[in-house]
Protein backbone atom coordinates (compact mmCIF):
# COMPACT_ATOMS: atom_id res chain seq x y z
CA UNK A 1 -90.35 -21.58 22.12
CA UNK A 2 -92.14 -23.67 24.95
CA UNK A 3 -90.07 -26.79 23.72
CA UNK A 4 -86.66 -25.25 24.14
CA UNK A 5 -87.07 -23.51 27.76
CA UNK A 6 -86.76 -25.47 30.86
CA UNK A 7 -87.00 -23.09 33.36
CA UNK A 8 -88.65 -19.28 33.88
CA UNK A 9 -86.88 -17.18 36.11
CA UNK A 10 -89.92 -14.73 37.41
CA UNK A 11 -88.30 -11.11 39.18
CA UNK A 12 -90.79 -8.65 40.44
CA UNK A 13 -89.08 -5.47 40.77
CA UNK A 14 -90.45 -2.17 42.52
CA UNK A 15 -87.31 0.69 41.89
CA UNK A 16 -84.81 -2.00 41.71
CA UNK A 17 -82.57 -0.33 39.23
CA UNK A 18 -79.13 -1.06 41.60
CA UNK A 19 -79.47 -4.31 42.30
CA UNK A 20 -80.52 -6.23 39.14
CA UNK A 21 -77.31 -5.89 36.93
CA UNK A 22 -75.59 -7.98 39.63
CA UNK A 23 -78.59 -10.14 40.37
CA UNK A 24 -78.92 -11.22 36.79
CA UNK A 25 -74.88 -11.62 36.49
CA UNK A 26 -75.76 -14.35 39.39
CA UNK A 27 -78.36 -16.04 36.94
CA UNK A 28 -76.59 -16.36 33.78
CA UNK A 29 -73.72 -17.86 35.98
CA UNK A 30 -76.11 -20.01 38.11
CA UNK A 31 -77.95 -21.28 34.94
CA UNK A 32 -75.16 -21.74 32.29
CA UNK A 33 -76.09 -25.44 31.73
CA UNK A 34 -79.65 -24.61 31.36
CA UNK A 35 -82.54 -24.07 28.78
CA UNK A 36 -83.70 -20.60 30.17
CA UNK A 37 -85.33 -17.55 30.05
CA UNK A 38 -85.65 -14.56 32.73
CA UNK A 39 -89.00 -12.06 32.97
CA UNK A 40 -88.17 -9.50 35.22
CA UNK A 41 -91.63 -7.10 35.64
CA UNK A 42 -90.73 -3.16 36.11
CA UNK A 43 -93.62 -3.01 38.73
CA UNK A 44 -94.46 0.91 38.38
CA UNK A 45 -90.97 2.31 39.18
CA UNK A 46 -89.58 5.69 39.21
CA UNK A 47 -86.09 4.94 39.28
CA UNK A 48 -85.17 4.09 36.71
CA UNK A 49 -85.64 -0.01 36.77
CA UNK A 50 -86.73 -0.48 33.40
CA UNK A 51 -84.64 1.83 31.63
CA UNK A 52 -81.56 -0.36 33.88
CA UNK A 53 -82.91 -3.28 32.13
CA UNK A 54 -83.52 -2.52 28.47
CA UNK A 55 -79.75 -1.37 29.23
CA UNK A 56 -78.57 -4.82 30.25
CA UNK A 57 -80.73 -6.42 27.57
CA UNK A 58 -79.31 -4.24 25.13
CA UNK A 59 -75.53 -5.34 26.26
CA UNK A 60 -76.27 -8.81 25.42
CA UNK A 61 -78.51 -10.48 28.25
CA UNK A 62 -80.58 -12.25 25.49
CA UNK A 63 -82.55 -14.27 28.31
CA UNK A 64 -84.03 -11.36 29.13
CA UNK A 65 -87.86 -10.27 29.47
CA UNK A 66 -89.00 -7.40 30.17
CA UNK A 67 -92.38 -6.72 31.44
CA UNK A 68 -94.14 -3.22 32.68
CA UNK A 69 -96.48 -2.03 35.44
CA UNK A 70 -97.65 1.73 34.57
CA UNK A 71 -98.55 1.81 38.48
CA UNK A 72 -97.61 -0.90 40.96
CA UNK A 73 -99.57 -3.67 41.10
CA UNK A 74 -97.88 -5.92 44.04
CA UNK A 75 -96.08 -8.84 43.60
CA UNK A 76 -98.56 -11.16 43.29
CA UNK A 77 -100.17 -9.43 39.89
CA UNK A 78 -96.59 -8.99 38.58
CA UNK A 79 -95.27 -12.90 39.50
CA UNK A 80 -99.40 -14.11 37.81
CA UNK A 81 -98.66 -11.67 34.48
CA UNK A 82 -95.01 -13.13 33.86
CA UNK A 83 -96.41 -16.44 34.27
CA UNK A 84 -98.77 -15.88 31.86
CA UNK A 85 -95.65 -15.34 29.29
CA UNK A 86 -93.29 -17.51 30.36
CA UNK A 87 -92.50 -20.26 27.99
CA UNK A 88 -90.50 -23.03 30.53
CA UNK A 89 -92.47 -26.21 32.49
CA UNK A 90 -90.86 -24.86 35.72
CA UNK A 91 -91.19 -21.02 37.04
CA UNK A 92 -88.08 -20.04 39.36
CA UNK A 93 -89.68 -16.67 41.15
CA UNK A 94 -86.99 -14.40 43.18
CA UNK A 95 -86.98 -11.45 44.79
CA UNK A 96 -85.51 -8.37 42.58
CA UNK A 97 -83.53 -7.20 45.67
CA UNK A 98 -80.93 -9.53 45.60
CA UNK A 99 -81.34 -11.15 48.75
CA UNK A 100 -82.47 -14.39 47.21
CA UNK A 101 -79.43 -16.71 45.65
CA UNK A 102 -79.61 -17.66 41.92
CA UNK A 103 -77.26 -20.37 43.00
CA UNK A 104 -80.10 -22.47 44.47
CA UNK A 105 -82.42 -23.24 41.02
CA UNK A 106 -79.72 -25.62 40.65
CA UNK A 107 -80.41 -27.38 43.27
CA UNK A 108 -84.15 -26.92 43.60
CA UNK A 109 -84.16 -28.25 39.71
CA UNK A 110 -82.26 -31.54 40.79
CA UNK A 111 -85.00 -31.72 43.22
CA UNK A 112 -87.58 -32.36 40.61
CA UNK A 113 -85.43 -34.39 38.55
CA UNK A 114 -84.33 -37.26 40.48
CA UNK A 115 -85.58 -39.83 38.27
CA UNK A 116 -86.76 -42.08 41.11
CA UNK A 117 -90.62 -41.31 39.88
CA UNK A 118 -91.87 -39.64 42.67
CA UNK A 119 -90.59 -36.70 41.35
CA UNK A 120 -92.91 -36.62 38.86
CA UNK A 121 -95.48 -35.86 41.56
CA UNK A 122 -93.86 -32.62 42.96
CA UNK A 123 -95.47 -29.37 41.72
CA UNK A 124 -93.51 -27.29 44.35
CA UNK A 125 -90.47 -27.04 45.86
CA UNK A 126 -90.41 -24.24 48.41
CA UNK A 127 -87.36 -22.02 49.81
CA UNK A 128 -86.65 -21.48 53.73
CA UNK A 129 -84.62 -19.09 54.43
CA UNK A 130 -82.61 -20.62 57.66
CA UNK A 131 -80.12 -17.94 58.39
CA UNK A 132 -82.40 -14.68 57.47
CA UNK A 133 -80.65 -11.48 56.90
CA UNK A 134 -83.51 -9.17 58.13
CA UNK A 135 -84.58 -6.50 60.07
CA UNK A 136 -85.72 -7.52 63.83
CA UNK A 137 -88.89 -6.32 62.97
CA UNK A 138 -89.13 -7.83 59.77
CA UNK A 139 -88.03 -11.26 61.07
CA UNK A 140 -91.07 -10.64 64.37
CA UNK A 141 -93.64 -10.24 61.84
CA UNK A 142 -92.73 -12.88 60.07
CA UNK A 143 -92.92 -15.47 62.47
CA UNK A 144 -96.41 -14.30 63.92
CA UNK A 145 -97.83 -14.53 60.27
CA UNK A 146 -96.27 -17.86 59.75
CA UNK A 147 -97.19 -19.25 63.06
CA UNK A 148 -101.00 -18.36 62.44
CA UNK A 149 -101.11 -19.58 59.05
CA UNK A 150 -99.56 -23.01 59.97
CA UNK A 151 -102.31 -23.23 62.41
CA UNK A 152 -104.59 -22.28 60.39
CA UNK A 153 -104.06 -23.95 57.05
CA UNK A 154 -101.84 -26.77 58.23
CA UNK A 155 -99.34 -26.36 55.43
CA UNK A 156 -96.43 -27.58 56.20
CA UNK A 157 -94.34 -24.63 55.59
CA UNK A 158 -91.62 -22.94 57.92
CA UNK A 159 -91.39 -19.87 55.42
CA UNK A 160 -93.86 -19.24 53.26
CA UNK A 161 -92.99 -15.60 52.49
CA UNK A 162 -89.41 -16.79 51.09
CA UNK A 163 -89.53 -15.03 47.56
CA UNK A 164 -87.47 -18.32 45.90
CA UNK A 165 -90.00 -20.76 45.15
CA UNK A 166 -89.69 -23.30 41.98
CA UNK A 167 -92.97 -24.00 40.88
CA UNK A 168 -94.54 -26.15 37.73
CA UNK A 169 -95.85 -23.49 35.36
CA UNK A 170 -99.02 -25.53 34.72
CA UNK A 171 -99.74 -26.00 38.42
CA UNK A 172 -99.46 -22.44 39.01
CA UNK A 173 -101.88 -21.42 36.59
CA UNK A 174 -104.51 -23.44 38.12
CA UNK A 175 -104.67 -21.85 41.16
CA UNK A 176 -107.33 -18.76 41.71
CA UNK A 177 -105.81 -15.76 41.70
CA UNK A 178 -106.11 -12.95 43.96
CA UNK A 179 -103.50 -10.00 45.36
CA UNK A 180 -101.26 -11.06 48.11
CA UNK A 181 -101.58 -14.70 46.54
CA UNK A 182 -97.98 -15.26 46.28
CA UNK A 183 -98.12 -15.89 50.66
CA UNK A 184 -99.94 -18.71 49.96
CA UNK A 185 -99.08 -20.91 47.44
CA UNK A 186 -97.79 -23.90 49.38
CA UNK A 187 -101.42 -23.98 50.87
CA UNK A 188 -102.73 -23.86 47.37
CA UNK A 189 -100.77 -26.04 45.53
CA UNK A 190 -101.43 -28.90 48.37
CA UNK A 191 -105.04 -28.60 48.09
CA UNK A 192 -105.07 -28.57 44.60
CA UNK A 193 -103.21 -32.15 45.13
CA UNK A 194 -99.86 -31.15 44.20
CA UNK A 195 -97.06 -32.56 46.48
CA UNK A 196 -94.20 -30.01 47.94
CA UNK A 197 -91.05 -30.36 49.28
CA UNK A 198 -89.11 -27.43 51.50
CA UNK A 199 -85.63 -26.97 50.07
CA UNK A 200 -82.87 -24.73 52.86
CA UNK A 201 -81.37 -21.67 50.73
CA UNK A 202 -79.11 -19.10 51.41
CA UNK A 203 -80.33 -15.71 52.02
CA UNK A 204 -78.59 -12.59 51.78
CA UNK A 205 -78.46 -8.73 52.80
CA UNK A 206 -80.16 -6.55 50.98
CA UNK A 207 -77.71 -4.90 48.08
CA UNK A 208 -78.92 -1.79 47.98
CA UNK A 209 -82.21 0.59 48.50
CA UNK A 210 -84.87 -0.45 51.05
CA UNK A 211 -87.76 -2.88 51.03
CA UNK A 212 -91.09 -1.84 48.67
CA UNK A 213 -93.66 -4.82 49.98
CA UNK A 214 -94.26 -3.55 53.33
CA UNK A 215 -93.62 -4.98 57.27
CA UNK A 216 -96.43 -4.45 59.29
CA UNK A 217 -99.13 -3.11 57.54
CA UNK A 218 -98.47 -6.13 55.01
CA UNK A 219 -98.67 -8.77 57.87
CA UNK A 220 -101.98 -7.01 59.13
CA UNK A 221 -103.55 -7.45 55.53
CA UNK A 222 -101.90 -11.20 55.19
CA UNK A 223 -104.53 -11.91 58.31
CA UNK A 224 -107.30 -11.03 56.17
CA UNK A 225 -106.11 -12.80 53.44
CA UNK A 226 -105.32 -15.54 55.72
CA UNK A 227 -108.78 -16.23 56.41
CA UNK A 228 -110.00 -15.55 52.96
CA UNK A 229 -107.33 -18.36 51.64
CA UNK A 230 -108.98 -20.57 54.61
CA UNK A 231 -112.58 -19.98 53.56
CA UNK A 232 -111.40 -21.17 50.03
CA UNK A 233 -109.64 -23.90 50.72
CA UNK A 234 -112.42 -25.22 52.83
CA UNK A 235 -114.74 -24.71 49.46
CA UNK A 236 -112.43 -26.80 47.69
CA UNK A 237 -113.26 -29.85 46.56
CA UNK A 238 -110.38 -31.85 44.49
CA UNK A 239 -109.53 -34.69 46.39
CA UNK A 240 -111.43 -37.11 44.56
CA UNK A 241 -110.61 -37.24 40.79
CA UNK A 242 -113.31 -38.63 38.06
CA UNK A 243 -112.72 -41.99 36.15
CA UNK A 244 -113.95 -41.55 32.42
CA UNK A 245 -116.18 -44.33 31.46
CA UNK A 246 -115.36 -45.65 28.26
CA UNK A 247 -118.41 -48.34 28.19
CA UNK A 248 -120.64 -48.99 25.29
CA UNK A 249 -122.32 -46.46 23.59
């Protein structure tokens, strides 16, 4: 199975049931030409979600996973579990709301697959969301958290907290894990010597229902976990790598 998957398309969903039929019609067309799989985590919903996907697996969406939260976990333990199973070199993580576009892996992919060699290199390609189709308040907090953090752990990032990432599987499951670690895996993946590049993509309303992770109260626990993902990275020390020595026993 790990030899015939390309890419792992990783959907955290919190009482989702509405919006995934179309959001996973959007995959299957955005991914036609690819080796692919899609592991969409029911993260403790009561709506229905994962009865709304063993439905649509059931009609013939054979790429589908299904993973289940009893309770909520966040999106963080559901994005680390279905990485865990997935079977493809590259994880493609979106939002189960719909607001993220399926039609950008395409594009992301080419990104890692330019055949010039320094591809090779890139562990990350990171999503900003340019024209964001958010709340006031939502788009406020935001930018504060992203502000600080770029001060703080000089990233490079304009939009860390855009749910379309591409990632290398192996990559990703180097890096510690902890809750709210989603935030800050640009930070992570640089220190751990991977190279990223930011990649514009679309962003969309909302389909239907209303947001599960939070506004505020999530930015005022990101600052904890801001400083905690600081402390780490300062503890880190990768940027030297060993030569094996392969003289004379």
């Amino acid at each position: 199975m790990h030899n015939t998957i390309d890419v792992s398309v990783l959907i955290p969903a919190k009482n989702e049931a509405a919006n995934l039929g179309p959001l996973l019609a959007e995959i299957q067309a955005a991914l036609s030409g690819e080796r692919y799989e899609v592991i969409v985590v029911d993260d403790g919903s009561t709506d229905g979600t994962l009865d709304a996907l063993t439905a649509l697996r059931q009609a013939g969406f054979h790429e589908l996973r299904i993973l289940s939260h009893r309770v909520s976990l966040g999106q963080s333990t559901s994005i680390y579990h279905a990485a865990h199973k997935a079977n493809g070199r590259w994880l493609a993580t979106l939002d189960g709301d719909g607001q993220n576009d399926p039609a950008d892996i395409p594009g992301m992919l080419a990104c890692v697959r330019d055949g010039d060699g320094a591809s090779s290199e890139i562990k990350l390609v990171a999503g900003h969301r340019v024209h964001r189709q958010d709340t006031a308040s939502k788009r406020w907090a935001s930018r504060f958290a992203n502000g600080l953090r770029r001060r703080l752990l000089r990233d490079a990032t304009p939009d860390t907290g855009c749910g379309i990432k591409l990632i290398e599987r192996r990559a990703f499951l180097a890096l510690p894990y902890f809750d709210h670690m989603h935030r800050f895996i640009p930070a992570l993946i640089q220190r751990h010597g991977g190279k990223m590049l930011v990649h514009p993509v679309n962003h969309r309303p909302r389909g239907a229902g209303t947001s599960k992770y939070g506004n505020l109260d999530r930015a005022l626990v990101g600052i904890l976990d801001l400083v905690g993902v600081w402390w780490l990275i300062r503890r880190t020390r990768l940027e030297v790598t060993p030569v094996e020595y392969e003289g004379e026993a």
